[in-house]
Protein backbone atom coordinates (compact mmCIF):
# COMPACT_ATOMS: atom_id res chain seq x y z
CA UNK A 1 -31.42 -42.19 -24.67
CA UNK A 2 -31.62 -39.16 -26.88
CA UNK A 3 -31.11 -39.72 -31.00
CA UNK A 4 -28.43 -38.11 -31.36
CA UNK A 5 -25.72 -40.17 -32.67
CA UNK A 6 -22.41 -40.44 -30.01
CA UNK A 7 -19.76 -39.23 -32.04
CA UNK A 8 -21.92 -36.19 -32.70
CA UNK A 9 -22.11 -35.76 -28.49
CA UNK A 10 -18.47 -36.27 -27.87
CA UNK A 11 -16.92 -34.19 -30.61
CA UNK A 12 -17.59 -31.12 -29.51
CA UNK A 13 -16.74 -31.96 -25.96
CA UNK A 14 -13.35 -33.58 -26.94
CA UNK A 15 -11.39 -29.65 -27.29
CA UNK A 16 -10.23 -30.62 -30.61
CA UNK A 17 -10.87 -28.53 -33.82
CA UNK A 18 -12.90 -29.56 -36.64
CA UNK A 19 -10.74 -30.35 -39.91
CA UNK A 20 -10.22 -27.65 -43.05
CA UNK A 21 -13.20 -27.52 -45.38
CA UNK A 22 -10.83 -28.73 -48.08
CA UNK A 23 -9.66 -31.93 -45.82
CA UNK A 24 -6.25 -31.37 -46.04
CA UNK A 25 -5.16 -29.60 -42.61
CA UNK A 26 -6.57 -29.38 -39.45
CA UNK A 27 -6.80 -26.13 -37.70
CA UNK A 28 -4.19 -25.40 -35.53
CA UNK A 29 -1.86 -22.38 -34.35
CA UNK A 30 1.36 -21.50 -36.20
CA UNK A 31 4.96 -21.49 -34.32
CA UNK A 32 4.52 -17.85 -32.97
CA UNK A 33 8.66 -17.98 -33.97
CA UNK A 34 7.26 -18.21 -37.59
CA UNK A 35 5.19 -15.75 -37.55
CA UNK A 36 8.12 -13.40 -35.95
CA UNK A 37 10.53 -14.45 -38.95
CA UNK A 38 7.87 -13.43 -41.87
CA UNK A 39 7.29 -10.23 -40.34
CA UNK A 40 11.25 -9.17 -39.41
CA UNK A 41 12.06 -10.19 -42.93
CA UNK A 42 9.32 -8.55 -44.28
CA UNK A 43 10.12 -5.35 -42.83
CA UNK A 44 13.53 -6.05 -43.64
CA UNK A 45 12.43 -5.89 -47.32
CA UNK A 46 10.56 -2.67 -46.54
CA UNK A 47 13.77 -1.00 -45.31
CA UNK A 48 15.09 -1.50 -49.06
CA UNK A 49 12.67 0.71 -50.76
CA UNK A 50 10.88 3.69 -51.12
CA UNK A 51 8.45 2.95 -53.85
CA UNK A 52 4.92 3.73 -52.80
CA UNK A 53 3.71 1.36 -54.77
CA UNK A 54 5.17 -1.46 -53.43
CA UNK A 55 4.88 0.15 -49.98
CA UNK A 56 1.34 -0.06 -50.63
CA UNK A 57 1.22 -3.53 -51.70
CA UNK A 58 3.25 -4.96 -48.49
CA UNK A 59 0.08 -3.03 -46.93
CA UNK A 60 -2.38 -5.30 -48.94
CA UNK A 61 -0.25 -8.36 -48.49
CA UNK A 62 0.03 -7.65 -44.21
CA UNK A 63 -4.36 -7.17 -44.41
CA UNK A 64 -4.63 -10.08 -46.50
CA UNK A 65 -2.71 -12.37 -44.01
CA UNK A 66 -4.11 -11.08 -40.95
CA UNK A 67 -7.38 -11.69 -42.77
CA UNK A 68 -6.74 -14.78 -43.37
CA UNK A 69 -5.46 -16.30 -40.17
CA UNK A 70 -5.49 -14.43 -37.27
CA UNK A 71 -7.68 -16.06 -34.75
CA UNK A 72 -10.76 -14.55 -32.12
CA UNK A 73 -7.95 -13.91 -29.10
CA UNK A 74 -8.16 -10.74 -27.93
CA UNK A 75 -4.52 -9.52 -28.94
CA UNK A 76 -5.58 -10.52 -32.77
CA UNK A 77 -7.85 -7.65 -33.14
CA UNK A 78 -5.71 -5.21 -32.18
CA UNK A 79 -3.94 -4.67 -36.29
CA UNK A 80 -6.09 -1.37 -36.35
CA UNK A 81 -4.36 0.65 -33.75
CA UNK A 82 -0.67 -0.05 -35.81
CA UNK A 83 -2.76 1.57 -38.74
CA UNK A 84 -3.75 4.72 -36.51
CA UNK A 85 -0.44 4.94 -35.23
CA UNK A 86 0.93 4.38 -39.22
CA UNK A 87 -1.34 7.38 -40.84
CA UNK A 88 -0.03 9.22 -37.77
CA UNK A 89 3.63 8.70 -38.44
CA UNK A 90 3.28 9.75 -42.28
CA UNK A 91 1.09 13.10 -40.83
CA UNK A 92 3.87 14.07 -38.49
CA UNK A 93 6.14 13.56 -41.28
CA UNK A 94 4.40 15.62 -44.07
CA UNK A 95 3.74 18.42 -40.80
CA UNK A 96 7.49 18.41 -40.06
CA UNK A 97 8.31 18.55 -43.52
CA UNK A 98 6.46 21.57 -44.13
CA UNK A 99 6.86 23.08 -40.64
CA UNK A 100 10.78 23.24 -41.38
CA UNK A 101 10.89 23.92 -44.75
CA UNK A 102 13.73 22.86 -46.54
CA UNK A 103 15.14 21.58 -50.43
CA UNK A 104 12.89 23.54 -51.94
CA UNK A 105 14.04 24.82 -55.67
CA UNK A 106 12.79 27.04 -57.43
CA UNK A 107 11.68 24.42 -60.12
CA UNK A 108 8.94 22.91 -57.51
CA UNK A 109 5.71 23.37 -58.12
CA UNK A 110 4.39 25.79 -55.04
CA UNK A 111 1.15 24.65 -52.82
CA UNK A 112 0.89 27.29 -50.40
CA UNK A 113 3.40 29.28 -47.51
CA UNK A 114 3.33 29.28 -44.00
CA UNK A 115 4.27 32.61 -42.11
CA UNK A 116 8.03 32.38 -41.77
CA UNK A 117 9.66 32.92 -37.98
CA UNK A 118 12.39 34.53 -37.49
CA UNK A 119 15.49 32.37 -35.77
CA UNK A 120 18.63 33.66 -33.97
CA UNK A 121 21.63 33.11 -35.58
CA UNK A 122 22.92 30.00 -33.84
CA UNK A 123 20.11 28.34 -35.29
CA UNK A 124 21.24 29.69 -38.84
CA UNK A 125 20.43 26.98 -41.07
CA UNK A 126 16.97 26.21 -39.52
CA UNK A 127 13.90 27.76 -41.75
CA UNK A 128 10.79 27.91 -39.66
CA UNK A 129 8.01 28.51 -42.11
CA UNK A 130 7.70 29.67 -45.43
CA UNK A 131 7.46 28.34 -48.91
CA UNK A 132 5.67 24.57 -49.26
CA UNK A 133 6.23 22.57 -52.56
CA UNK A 134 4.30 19.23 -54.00
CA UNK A 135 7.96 17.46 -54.61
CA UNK A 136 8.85 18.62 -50.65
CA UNK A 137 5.37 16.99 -49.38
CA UNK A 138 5.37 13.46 -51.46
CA UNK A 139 8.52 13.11 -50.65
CA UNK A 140 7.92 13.67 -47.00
CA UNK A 141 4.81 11.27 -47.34
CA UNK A 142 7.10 8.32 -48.67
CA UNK A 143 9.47 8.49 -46.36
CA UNK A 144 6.97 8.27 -43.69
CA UNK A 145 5.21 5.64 -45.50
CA UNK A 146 8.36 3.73 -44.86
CA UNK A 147 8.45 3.53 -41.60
CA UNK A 148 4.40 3.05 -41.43
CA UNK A 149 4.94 -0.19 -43.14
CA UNK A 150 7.95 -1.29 -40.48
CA UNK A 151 5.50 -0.66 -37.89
CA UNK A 152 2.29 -2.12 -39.29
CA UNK A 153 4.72 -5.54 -39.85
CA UNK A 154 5.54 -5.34 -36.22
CA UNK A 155 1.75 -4.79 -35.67
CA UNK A 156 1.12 -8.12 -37.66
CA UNK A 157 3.57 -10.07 -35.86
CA UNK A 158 2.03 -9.22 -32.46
CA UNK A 159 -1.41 -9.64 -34.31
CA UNK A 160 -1.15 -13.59 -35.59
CA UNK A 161 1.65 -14.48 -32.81
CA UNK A 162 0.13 -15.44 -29.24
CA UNK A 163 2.56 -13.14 -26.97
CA UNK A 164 2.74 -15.47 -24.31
CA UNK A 165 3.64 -18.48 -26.07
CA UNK A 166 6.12 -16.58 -27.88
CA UNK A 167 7.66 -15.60 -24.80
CA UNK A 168 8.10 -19.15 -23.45
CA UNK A 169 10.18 -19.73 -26.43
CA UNK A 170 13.00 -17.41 -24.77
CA UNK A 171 16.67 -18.55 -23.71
CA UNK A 172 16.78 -19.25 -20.19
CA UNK A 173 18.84 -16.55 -19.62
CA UNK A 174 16.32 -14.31 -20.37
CA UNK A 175 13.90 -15.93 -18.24
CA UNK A 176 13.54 -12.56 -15.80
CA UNK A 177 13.00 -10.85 -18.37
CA UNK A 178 10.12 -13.16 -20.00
CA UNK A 179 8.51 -13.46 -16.57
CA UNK A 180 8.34 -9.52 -16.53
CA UNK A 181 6.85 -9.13 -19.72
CA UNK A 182 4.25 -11.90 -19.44
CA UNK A 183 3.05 -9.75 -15.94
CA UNK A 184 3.14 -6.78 -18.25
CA UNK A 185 1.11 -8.07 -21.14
CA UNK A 186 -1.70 -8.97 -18.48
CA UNK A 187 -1.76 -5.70 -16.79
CA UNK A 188 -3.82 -4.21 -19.86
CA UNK A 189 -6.62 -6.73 -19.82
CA UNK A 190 -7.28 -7.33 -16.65
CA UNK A 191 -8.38 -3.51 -16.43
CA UNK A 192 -10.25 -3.63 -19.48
CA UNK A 193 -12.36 -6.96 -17.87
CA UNK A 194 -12.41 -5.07 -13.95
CA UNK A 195 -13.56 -1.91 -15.90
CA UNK A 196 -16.14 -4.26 -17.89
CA UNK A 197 -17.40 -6.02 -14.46
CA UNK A 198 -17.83 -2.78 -12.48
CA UNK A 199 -19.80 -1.23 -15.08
CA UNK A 200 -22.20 -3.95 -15.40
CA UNK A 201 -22.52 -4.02 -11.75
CA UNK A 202 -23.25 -0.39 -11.80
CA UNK A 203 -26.10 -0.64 -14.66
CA UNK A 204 -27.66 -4.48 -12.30
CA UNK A 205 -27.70 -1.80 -9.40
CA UNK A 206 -29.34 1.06 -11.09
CA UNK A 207 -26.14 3.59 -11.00
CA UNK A 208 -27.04 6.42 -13.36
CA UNK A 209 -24.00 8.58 -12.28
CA UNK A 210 -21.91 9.38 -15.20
CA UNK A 211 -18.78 11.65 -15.73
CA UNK A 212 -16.39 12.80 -13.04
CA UNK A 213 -19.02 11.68 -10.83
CA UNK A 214 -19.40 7.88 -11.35
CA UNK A 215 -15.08 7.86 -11.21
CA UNK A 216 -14.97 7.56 -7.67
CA UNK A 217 -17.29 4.81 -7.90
CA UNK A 218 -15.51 2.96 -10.72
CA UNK A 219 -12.03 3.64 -9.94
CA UNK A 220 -12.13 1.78 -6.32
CA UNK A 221 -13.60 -1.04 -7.25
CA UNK A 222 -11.49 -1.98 -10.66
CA UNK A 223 -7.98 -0.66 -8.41
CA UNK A 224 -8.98 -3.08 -5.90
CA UNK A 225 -9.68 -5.84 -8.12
CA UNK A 226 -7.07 -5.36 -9.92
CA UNK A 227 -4.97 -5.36 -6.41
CA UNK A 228 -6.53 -9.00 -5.74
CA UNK A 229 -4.92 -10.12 -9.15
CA UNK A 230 -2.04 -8.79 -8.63
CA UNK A 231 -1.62 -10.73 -5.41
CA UNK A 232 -2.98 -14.25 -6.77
CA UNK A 233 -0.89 -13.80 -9.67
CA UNK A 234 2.25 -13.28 -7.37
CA UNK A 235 1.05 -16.00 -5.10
CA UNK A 236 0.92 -18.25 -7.49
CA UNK A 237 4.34 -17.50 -9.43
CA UNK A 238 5.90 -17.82 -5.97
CA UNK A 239 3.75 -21.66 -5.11
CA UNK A 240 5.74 -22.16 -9.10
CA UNK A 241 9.53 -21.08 -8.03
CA UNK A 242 9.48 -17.91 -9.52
CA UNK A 243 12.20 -15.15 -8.84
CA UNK A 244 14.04 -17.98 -6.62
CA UNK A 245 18.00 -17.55 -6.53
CA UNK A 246 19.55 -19.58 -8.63
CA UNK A 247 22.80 -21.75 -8.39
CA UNK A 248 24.96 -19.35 -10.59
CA UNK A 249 28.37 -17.91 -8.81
CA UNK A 250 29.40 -14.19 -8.90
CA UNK A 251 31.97 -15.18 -11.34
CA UNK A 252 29.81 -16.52 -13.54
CA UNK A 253 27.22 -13.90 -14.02
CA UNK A 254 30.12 -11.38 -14.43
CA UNK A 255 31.43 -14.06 -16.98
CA UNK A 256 27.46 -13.66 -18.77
CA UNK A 257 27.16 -10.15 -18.48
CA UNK A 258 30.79 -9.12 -20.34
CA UNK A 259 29.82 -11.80 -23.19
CA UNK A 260 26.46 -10.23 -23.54
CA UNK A 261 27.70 -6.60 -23.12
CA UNK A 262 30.62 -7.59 -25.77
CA UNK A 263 28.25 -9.23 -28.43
CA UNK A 264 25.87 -6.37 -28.05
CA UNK A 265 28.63 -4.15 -28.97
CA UNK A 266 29.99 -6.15 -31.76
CA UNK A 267 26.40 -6.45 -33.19
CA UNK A 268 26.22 -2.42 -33.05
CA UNK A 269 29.69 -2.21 -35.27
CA UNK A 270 28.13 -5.01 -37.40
CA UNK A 271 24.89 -3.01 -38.26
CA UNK A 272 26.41 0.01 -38.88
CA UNK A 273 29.52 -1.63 -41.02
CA UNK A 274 26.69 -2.66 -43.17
CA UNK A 275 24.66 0.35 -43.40
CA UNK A 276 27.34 2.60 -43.71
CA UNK A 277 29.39 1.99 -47.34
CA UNK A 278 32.50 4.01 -46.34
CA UNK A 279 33.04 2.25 -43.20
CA UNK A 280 35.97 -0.47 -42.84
CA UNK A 281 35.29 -4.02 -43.62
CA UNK A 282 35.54 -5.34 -40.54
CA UNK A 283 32.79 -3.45 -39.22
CA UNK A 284 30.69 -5.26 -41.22
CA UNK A 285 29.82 -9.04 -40.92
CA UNK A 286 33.22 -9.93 -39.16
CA UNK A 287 31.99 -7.79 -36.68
CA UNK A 288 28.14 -8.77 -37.04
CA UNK A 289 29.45 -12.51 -36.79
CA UNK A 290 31.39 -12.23 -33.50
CA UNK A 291 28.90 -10.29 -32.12
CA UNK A 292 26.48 -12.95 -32.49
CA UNK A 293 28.96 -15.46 -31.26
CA UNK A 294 29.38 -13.64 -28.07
CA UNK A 295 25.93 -13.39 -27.45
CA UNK A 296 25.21 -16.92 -27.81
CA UNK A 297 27.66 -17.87 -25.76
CA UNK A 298 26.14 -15.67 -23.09
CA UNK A 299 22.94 -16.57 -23.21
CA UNK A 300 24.15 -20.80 -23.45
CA UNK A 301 25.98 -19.34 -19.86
CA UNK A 302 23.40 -17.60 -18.44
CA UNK A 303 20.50 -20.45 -19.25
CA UNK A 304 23.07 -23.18 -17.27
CA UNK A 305 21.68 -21.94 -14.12
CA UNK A 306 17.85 -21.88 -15.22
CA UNK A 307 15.85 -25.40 -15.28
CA UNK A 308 12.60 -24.65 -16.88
CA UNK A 309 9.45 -27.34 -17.86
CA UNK A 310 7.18 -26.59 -20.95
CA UNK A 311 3.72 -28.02 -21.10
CA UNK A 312 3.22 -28.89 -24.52
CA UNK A 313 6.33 -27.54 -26.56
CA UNK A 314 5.13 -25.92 -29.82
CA UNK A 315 5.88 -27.69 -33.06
CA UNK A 316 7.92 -26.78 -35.71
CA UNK A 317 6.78 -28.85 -38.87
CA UNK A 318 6.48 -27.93 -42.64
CA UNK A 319 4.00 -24.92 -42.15
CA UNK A 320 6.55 -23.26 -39.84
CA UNK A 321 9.73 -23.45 -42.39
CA UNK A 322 7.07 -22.35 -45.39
CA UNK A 323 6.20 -19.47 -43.77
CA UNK A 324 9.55 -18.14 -42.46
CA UNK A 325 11.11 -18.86 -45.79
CA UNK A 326 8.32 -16.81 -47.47
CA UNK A 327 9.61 -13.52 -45.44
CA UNK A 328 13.37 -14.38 -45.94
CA UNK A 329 13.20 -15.16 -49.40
CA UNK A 330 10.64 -11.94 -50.32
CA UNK A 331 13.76 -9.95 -48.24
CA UNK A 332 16.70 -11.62 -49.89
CA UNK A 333 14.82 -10.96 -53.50
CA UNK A 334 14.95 -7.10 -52.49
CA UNK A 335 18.48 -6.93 -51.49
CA UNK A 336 19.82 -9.24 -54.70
CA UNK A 337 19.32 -6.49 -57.18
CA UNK A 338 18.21 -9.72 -59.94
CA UNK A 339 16.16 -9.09 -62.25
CA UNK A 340 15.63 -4.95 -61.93
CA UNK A 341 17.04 -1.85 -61.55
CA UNK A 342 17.80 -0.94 -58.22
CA UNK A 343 17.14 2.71 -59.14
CA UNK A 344 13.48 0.96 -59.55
CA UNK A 345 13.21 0.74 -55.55
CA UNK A 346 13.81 4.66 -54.86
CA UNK A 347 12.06 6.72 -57.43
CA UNK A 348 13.17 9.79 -57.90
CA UNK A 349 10.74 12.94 -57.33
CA UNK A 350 12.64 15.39 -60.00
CA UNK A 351 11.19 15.18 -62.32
CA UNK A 352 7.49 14.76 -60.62
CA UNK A 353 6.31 11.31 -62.47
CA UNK A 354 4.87 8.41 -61.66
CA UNK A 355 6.82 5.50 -60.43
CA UNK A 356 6.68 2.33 -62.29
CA UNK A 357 6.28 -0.75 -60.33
CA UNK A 358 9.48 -3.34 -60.93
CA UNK A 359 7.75 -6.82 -61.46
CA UNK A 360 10.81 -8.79 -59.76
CA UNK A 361 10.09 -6.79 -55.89
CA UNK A 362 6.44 -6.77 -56.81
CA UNK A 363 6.48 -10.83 -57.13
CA UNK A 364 8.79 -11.27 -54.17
CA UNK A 365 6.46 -8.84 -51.82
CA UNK A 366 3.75 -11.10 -53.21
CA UNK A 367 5.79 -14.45 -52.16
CA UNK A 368 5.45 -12.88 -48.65
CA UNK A 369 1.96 -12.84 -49.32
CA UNK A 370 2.05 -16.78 -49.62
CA UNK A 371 2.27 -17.47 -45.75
CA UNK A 372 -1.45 -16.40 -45.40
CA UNK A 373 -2.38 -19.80 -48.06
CA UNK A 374 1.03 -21.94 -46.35
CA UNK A 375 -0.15 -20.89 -42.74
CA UNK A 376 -2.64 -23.29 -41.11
CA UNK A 377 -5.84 -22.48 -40.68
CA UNK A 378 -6.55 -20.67 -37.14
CA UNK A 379 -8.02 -22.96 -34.29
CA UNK A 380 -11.70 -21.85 -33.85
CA UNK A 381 -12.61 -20.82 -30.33
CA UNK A 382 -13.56 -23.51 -27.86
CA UNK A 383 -16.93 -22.80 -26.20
CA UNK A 384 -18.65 -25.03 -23.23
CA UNK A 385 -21.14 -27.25 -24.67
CA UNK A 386 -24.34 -27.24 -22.09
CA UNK A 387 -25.14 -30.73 -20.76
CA UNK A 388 -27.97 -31.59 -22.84
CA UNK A 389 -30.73 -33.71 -20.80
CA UNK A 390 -31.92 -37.30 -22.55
CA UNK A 391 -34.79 -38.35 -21.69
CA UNK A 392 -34.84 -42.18 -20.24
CA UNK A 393 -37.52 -44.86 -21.64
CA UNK A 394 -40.01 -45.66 -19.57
């Protein structure tokens, strides 16, 4: 037999992951629940302020985490686009801002003017054009920046979370809906892999047609693979029970839709109770409260009629609770006002200075920051190990 020790041979074959370098944890992937939690709250904490420079650091915190441990899956490389689409919200912002020029005193200190239009006078209050300002653009640029970071900490949520096992994780009353969404989140790469087949096919058969020309032969091929998987993906959710009827009456689903319709509504007067400081106090939690009740309730209801399996349940264990607490407690620090002015969170522009950095939201947005040392390392990809051949003694 071959030298090579046995444990050596069957380690790689075994599918499990070799330990951390520090021998402490073994590589593994995070509650995708978790990794939901950090993110909400995190952006949660972002909707509090509008201090570039702690908008900037949740950036640096969300790279440093998704640098640290997001894994090879194709969904995990996909934190780039969120930052397209983030520069491209604060650009539309600044644009609009400038298009449709408005709060601008005479005390700003003038950039340049755009040709003014004129406007009927039912749009009297509308300025189309004209006079752009410094204060009017960084002001445009921060609020934009805002919402940039809300998206890029959706972006990182769908970056270190695996989508599918996220959505097995649903009530059972949403079980439709998770089935339709898992379909959905295949759809994308299937194409990219038909598209990826075809074209190698094309270069093995010495196909140098390229532009409108090589569509036609493209486009058949990856529509009609991409017809065969739809089929032997529906054939096989039907072999599994999907989309049979289920055992709930018509009184009962009426019974699940008015609770869910109901706590949707009270959850709407909640949210804006608690956005809106001159609204009554009942809109606010009392109303956020029974809103949630009813929607429990519905989905408990709803999930009665749904019996559902799960091969290998994800675990919750300490790693989970670090990291969700990291998010909550960065997002509770934010909305405490402890330790800080909360005129420290939204600068003013007048007069044009620059903002100083509060250490108390600066250490909490770092705290956030944590989950990418809490988190367990990422699984490493699983490759097939060639049989090797031994050679037998003679």
């Amino acid at each position: 037999m071959s030298g090579t020790p046995a444990s050596e041979r069957l380690a790689p074959a075994s599918g499990r992951s070799a330990p951390d370098p520090g021998g402490r944890r073994l590589p593994r992937t995070l509650h995708p629940v978790a990794w939901w939690i950090w993110a909400l709250a995190l952006a949660t904490a972002v909707s509090r302020t509008n201090n570039p420079l702690l908008l900037l650091l949740v950036l640096a915190v969300l790279g440093y985490v998704i640098t640290a441990r997001r894994t090879e899956a194709p969904w995990a490389r996909g934190f780039k686009y969120y930052l397209y689409l983030a520069l491209t919200v604060v650009a539309i912002r600044v644009i609009f801002r400038a298009v449709f020029a408005t709060g601008i005193t005479p005390h700003d200190h003038f950039l340049f003017s755009l040709p003014r239009v004129p406007t009927p006078d039912w749009y009297a209050g509308i300025r189309i054009g004209g006079p752009v300002s410094l204060e009017a653009v960084l002001s445009a640029a921060t609020d934009g920046l805002r919402l940039a970071c809300m998206l890029c900490c959706v972006g990182a949520a769908n970056t270190l979370a695996n989508p599918k096992r996220a959505l097995r994780v649903l009530p059972g009353a949403l079980y439709e809906l998770g089935v339709a969404v898992t379909v959905s989140l295949s759809v994308a790469p299937q194409l990219v892999q038909s598209v990826q087949r075809v074209s190698r096919a094309r270069r093995l058969r010495a196909g140098h047609h390229k532009g409108p020309r090589a569509l036609r032969g493209i486009a058949v091929p990856v529509l009609e693979d991409a017809l065969e998987r739809s089929l032997r993906l529906a054939a096989a959710m039907d072999s599994r029970g999907y989309g049979r009827a289920g055992s709930a009456t018509p009184r009962s689903r009426r019974l699940t839709g008015a609770l869910m319709l109901l706590g949707m509504c009270g959850l709407c007067a909640g949210a804006y109770g608690l956005l809106d400081a001159t609204a009554p106090k009942p809109l606010g939690l009392p109303a956020l409260a029974a809103g949630s009740l009813l929607c429990v309730a519905g989905l408990r209801l709803g999930g009665r009629r749904i019996t559902r399996t799960t091969y290998r349940p994800d675990s919750w264990r300490f790693a989970e609770w670090a990291v969700a607490g990291c998010g909550v407690l960065s997002a509770v620090l934010l909305f405490s006002d402890a330790g800080y002015d909360p005129a420290e969170l939204n600068p003013s522009i007048y007069p044009l200075t620059w903002p100083a950095l509060p250490l108390v939201p600066a250490a909490a947005i770092l705290l956030a920051g944590a989950a990418g040392i809490l988190a367990p390392p990422p699984a490493p990809p699983t490759h097939p190990v060639p049989a090797q051949r031994t050679e037998e003694p003679e």
